[in-house]
C-alpha atoms as a PDB file:
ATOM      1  CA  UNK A   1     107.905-130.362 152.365  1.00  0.00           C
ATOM      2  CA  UNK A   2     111.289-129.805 150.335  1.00  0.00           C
ATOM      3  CA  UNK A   3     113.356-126.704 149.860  1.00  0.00           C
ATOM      4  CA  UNK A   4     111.718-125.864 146.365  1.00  0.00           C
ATOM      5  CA  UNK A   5     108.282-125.834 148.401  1.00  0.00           C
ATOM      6  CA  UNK A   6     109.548-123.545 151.054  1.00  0.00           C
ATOM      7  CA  UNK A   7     111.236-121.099 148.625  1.00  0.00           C
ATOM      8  CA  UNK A   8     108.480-121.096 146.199  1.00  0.00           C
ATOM      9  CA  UNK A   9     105.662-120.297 149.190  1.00  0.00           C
ATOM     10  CA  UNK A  10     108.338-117.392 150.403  1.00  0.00           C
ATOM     11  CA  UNK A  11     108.681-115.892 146.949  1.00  0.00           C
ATOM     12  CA  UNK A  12     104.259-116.645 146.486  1.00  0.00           C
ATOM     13  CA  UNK A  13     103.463-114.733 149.385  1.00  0.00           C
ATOM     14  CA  UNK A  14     106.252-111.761 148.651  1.00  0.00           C
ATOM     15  CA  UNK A  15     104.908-111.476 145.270  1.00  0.00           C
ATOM     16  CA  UNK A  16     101.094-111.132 146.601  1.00  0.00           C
ATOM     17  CA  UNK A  17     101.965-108.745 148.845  1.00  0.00           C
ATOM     18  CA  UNK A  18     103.868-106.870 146.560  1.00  0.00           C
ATOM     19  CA  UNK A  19     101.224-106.795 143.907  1.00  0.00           C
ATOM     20  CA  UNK A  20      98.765-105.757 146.493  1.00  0.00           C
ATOM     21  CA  UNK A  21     100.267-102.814 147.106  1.00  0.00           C
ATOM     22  CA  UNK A  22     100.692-101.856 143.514  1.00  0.00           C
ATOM     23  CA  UNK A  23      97.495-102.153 142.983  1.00  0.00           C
ATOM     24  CA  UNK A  24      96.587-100.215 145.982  1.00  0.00           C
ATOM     25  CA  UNK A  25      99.161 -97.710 145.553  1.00  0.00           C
ATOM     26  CA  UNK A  26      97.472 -93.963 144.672  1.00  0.00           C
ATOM     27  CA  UNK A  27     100.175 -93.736 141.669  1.00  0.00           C
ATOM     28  CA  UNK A  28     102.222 -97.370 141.322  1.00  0.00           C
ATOM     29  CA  UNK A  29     105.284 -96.735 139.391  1.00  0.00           C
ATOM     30  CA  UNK A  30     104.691 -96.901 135.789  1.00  0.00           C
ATOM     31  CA  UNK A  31     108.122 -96.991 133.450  1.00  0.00           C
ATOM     32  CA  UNK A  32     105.709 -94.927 130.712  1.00  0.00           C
ATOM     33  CA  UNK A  33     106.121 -95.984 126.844  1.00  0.00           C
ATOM     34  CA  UNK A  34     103.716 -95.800 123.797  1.00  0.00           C
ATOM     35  CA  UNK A  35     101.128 -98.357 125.085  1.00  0.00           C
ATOM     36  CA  UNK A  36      99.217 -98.967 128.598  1.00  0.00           C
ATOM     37  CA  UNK A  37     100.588-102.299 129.642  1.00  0.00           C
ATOM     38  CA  UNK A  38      98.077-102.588 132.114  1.00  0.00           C
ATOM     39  CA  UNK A  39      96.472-105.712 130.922  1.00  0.00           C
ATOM     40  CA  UNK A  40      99.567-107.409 129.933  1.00  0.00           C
ATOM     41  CA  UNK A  41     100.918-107.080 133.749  1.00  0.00           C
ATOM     42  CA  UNK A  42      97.585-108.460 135.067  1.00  0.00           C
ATOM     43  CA  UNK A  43      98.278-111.478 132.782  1.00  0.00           C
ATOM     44  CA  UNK A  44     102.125-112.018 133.205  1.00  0.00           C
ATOM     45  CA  UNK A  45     101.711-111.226 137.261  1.00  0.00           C
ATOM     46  CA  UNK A  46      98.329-113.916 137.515  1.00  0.00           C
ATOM     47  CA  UNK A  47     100.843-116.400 135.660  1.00  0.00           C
ATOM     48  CA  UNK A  48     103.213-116.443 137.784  1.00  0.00           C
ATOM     49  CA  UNK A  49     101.810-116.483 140.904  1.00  0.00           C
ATOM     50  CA  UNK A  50     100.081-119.484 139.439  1.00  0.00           C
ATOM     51  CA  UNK A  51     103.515-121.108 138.992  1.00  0.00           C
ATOM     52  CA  UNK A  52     104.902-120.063 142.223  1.00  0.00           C
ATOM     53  CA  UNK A  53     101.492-122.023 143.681  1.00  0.00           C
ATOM     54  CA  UNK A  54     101.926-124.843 141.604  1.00  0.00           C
ATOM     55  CA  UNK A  55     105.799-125.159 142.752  1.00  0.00           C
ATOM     56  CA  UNK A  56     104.248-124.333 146.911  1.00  0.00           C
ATOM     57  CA  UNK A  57     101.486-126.878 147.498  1.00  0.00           C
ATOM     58  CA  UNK A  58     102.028-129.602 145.192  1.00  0.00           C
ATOM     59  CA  UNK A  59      99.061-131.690 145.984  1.00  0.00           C
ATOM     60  CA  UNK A  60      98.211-133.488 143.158  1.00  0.00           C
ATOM     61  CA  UNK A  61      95.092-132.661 140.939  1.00  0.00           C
ATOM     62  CA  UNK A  62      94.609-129.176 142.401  1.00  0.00           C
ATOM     63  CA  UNK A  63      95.257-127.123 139.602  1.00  0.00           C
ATOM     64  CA  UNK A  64      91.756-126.072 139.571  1.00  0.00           C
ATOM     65  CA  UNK A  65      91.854-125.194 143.121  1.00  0.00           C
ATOM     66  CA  UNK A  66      95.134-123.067 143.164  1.00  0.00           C
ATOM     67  CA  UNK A  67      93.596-121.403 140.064  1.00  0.00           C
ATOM     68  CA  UNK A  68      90.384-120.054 141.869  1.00  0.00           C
ATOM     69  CA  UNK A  69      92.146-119.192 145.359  1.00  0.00           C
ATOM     70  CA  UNK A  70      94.580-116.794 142.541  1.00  0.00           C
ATOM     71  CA  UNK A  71      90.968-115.721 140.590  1.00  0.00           C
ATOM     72  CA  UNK A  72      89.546-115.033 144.068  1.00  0.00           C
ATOM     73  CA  UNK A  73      92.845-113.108 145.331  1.00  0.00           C
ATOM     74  CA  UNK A  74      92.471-111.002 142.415  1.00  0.00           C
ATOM     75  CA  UNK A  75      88.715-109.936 143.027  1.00  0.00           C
ATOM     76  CA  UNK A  76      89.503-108.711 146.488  1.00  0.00           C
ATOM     77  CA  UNK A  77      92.437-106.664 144.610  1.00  0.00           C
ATOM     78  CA  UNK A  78      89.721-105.253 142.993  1.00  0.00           C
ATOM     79  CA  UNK A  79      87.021-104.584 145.551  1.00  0.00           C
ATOM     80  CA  UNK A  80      89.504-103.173 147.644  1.00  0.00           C
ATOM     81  CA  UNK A  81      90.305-100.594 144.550  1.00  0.00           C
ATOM     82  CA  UNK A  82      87.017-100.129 144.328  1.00  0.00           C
ATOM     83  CA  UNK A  83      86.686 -99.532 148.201  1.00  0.00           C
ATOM     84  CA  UNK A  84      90.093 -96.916 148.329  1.00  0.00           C
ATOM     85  CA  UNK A  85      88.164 -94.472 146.019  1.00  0.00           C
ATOM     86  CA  UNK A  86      90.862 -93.634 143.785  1.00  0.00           C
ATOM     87  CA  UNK A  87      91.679 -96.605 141.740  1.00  0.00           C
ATOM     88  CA  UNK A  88      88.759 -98.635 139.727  1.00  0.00           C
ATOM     89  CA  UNK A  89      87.311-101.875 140.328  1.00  0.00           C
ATOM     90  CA  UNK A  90      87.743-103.208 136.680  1.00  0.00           C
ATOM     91  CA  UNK A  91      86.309-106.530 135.387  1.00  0.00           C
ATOM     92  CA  UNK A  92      88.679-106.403 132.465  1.00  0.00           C
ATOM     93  CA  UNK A  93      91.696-106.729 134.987  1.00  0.00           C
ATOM     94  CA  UNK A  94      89.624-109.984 136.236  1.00  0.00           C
ATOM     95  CA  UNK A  95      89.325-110.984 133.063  1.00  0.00           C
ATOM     96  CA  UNK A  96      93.289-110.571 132.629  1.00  0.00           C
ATOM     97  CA  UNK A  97      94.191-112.716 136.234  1.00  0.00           C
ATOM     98  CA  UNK A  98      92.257-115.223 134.853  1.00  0.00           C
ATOM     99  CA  UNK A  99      94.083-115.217 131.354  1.00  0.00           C
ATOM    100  CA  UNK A 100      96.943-115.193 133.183  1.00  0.00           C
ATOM    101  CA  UNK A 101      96.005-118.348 135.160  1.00  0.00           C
ATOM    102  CA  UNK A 102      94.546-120.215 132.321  1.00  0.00           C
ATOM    103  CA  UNK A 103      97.400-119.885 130.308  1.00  0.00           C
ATOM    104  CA  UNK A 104      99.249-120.895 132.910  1.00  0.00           C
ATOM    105  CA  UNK A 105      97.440-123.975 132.904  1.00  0.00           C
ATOM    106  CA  UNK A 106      97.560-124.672 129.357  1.00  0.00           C
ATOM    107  CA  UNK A 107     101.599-123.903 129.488  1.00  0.00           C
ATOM    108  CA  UNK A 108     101.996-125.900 132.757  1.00  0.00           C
ATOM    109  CA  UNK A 109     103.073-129.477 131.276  1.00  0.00           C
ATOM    110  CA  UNK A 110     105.779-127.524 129.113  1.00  0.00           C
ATOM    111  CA  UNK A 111     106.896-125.189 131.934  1.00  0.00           C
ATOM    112  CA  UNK A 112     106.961-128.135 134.345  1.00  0.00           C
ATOM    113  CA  UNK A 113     109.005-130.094 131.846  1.00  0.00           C
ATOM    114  CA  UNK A 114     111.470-127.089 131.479  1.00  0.00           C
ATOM    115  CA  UNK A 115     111.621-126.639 135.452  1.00  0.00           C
ATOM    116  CA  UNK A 116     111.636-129.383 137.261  1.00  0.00           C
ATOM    117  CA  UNK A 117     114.850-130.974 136.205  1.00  0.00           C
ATOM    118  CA  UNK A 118     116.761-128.062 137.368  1.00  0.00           C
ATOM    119  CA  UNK A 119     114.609-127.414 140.737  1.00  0.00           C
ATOM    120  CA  UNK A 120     114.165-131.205 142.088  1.00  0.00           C
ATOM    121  CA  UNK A 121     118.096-132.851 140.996  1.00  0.00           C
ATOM    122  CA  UNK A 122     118.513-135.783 142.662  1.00  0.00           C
END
């Protein structure tokens, strides 16, 4: 394993945990504005924790199964909203992690392209 592998799994796991308790938090902090960003943050958060897997386990050809560990880490987000009683399980937000994982996917060759030059100099 190199040092991009054990960064990238530090910053994976901080940003899980993180996310877990904003979505378990009673009243996350919310910067306000004219629209409910809600879904957008599902997407952009789902996206990169799909990067920050692709960078920490990079066994080759498991897209697919990085990509339904993240789908699965986002239903227990929401059955344990669900569970708290005061936040909603919501299959929209599902639907959002896994936007944010697919496109992910689709953007991965061109991310990849972008990243790895700077992250893995020989």
């Amino acid at each position: 394993m190199n040092n991009v592998e054990y960064a990238a799994r530090f910053v994976l796991v901080a940003s899980a945990a993180l996310i877990l308790w904003l979505a378990l938090s009673p009243n996350p902090p919310n910067p306000g504005g004219l629209f409910d960003l809600d879904k957008v943050n599902h997407v952009a958060a789902f996206l990169v924790l799909s990067l920050l897997a692709d960078y920490s386990y990079t066994v080759k050809d498991a897209l697919a199964q990085k990509g339904a560990a993240l789908f699965g880490f986002g239903l227990v987000i929401e059955g344990l909203q669900y569970w708290v009683g005061y936040r909603y399980f919501e299959i929209a937000d599902l639907i959002a992690d896994g936007g944010g994982i697919l496109l992910y996917a689709l953007l991965r060759s061109r991310i990849r392209r972008a990243l790895d030059p700077m992250l893995f100099r020989a």
